[in-house]
N, C-alpha and C. Protein backbone atom coordinates (compact mmCIF):
# COMPACT_ATOMS: atom_id res chain seq x y z
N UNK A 1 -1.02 2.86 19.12
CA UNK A 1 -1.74 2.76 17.86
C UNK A 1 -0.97 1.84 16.90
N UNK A 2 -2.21 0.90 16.37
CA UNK A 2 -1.16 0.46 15.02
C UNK A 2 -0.40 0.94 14.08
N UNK A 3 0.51 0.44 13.28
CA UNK A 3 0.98 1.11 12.49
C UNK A 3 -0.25 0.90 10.97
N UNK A 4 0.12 1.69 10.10
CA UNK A 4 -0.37 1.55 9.17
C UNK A 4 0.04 1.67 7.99
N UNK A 5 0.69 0.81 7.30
CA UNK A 5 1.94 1.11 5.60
C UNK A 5 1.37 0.55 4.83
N UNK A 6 1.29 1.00 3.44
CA UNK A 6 1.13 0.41 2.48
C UNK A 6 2.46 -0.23 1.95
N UNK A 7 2.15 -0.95 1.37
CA UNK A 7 3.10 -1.67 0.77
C UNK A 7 2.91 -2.49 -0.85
N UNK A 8 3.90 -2.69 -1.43
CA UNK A 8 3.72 -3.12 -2.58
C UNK A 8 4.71 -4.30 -2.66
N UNK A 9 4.29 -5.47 -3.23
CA UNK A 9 4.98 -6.68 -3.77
C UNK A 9 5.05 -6.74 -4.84
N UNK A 10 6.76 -6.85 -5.25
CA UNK A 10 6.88 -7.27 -6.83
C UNK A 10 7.63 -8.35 -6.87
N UNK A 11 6.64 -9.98 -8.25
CA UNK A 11 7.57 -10.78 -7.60
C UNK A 11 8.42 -10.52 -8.61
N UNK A 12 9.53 -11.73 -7.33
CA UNK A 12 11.24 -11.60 -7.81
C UNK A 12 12.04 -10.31 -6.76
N UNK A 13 10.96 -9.73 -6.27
CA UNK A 13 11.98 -8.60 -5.78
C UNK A 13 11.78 -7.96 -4.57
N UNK A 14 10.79 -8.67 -4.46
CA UNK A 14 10.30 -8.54 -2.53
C UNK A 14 9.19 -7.36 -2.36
N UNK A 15 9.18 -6.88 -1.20
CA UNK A 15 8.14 -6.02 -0.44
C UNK A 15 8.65 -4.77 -0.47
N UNK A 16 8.11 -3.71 -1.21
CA UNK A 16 8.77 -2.11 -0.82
C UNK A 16 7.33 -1.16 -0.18
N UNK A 17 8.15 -0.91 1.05
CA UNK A 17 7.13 -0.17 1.84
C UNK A 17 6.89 0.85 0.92
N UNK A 18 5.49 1.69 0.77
CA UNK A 18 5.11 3.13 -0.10
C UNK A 18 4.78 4.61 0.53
N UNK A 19 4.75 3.95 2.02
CA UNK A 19 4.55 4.59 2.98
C UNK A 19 5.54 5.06 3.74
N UNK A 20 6.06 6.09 4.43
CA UNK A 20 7.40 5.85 5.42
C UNK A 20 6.66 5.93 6.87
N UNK A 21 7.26 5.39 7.52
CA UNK A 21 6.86 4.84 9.31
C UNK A 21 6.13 6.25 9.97
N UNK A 22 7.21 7.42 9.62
CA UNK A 22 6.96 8.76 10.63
C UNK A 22 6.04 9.45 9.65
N UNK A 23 5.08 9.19 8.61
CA UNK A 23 3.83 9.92 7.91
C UNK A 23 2.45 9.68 8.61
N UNK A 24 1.83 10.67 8.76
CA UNK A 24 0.84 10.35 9.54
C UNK A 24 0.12 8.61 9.46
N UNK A 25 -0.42 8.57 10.40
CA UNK A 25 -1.19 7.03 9.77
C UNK A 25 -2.52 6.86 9.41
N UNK A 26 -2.50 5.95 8.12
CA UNK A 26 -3.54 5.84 7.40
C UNK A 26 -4.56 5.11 8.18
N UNK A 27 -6.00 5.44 7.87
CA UNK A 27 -7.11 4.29 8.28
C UNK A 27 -7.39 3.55 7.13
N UNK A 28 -7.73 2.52 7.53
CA UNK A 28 -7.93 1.28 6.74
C UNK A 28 -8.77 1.86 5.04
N UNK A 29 -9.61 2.47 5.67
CA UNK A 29 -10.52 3.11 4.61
C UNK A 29 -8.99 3.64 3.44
N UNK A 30 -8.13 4.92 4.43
CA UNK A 30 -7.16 5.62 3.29
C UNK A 30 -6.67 4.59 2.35
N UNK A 31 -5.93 3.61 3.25
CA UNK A 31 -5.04 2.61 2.89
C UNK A 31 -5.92 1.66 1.29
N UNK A 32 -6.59 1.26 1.55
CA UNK A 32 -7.41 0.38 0.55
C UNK A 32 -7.83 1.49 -0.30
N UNK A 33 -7.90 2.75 -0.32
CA UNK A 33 -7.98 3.93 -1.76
C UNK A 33 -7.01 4.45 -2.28
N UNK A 34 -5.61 4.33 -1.47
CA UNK A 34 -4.72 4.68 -2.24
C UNK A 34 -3.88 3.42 -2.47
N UNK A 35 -4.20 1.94 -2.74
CA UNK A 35 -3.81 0.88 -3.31
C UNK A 35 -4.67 1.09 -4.41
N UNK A 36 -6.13 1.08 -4.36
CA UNK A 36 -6.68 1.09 -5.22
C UNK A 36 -6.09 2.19 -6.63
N UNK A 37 -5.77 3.16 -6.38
CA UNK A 37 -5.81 4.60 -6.99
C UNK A 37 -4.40 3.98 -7.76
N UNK A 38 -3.40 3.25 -6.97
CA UNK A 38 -1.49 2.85 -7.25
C UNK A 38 -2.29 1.80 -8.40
N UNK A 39 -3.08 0.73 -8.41
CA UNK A 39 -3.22 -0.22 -8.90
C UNK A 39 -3.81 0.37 -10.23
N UNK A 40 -5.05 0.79 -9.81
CA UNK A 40 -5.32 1.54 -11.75
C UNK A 40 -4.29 2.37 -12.34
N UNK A 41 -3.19 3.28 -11.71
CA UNK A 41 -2.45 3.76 -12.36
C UNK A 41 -1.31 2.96 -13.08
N UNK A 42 -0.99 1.80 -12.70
CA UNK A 42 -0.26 0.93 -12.75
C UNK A 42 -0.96 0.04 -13.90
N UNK A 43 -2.34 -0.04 -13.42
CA UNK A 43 -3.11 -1.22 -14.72
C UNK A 43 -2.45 -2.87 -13.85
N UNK A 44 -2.79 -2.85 -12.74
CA UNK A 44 -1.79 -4.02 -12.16
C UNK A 44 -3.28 -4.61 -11.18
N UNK A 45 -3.47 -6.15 -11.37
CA UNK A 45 -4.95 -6.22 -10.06
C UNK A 45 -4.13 -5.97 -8.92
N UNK A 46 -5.33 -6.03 -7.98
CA UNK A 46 -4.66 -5.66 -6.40
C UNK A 46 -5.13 -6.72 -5.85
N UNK A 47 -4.20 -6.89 -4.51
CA UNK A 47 -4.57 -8.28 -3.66
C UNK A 47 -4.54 -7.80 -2.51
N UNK A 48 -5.25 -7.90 -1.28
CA UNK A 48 -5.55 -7.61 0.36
C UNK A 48 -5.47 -8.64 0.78
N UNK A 49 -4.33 -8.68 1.94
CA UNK A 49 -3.86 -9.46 2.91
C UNK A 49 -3.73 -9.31 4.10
């Protein structure tokens, strides 16, 4: 199975996984609602790559 991490980019300071490796794994669906959910709490747009 793929893996599946969220992750967050800040620039200047690189990539910090939000996810850890051994948490169950997200489906695409989870993954894109809990960016979404990080991003309004944040007030920050979101970008999919």
């Amino acid at each position: 199975y793929p893996r599946r991490i969220l992750y967050m980019e800040i620039r200047g300071q690189g990539i910090i996984p939000l996810t850890r490796t051994d948490d169950k794994f997200f489906t695409p669906r989870e993954i894109e609602q809990k960016a979404a959910e990080l991003a309004y709490f944040l007030r920050v747009p979101i970008e999919v790559f």
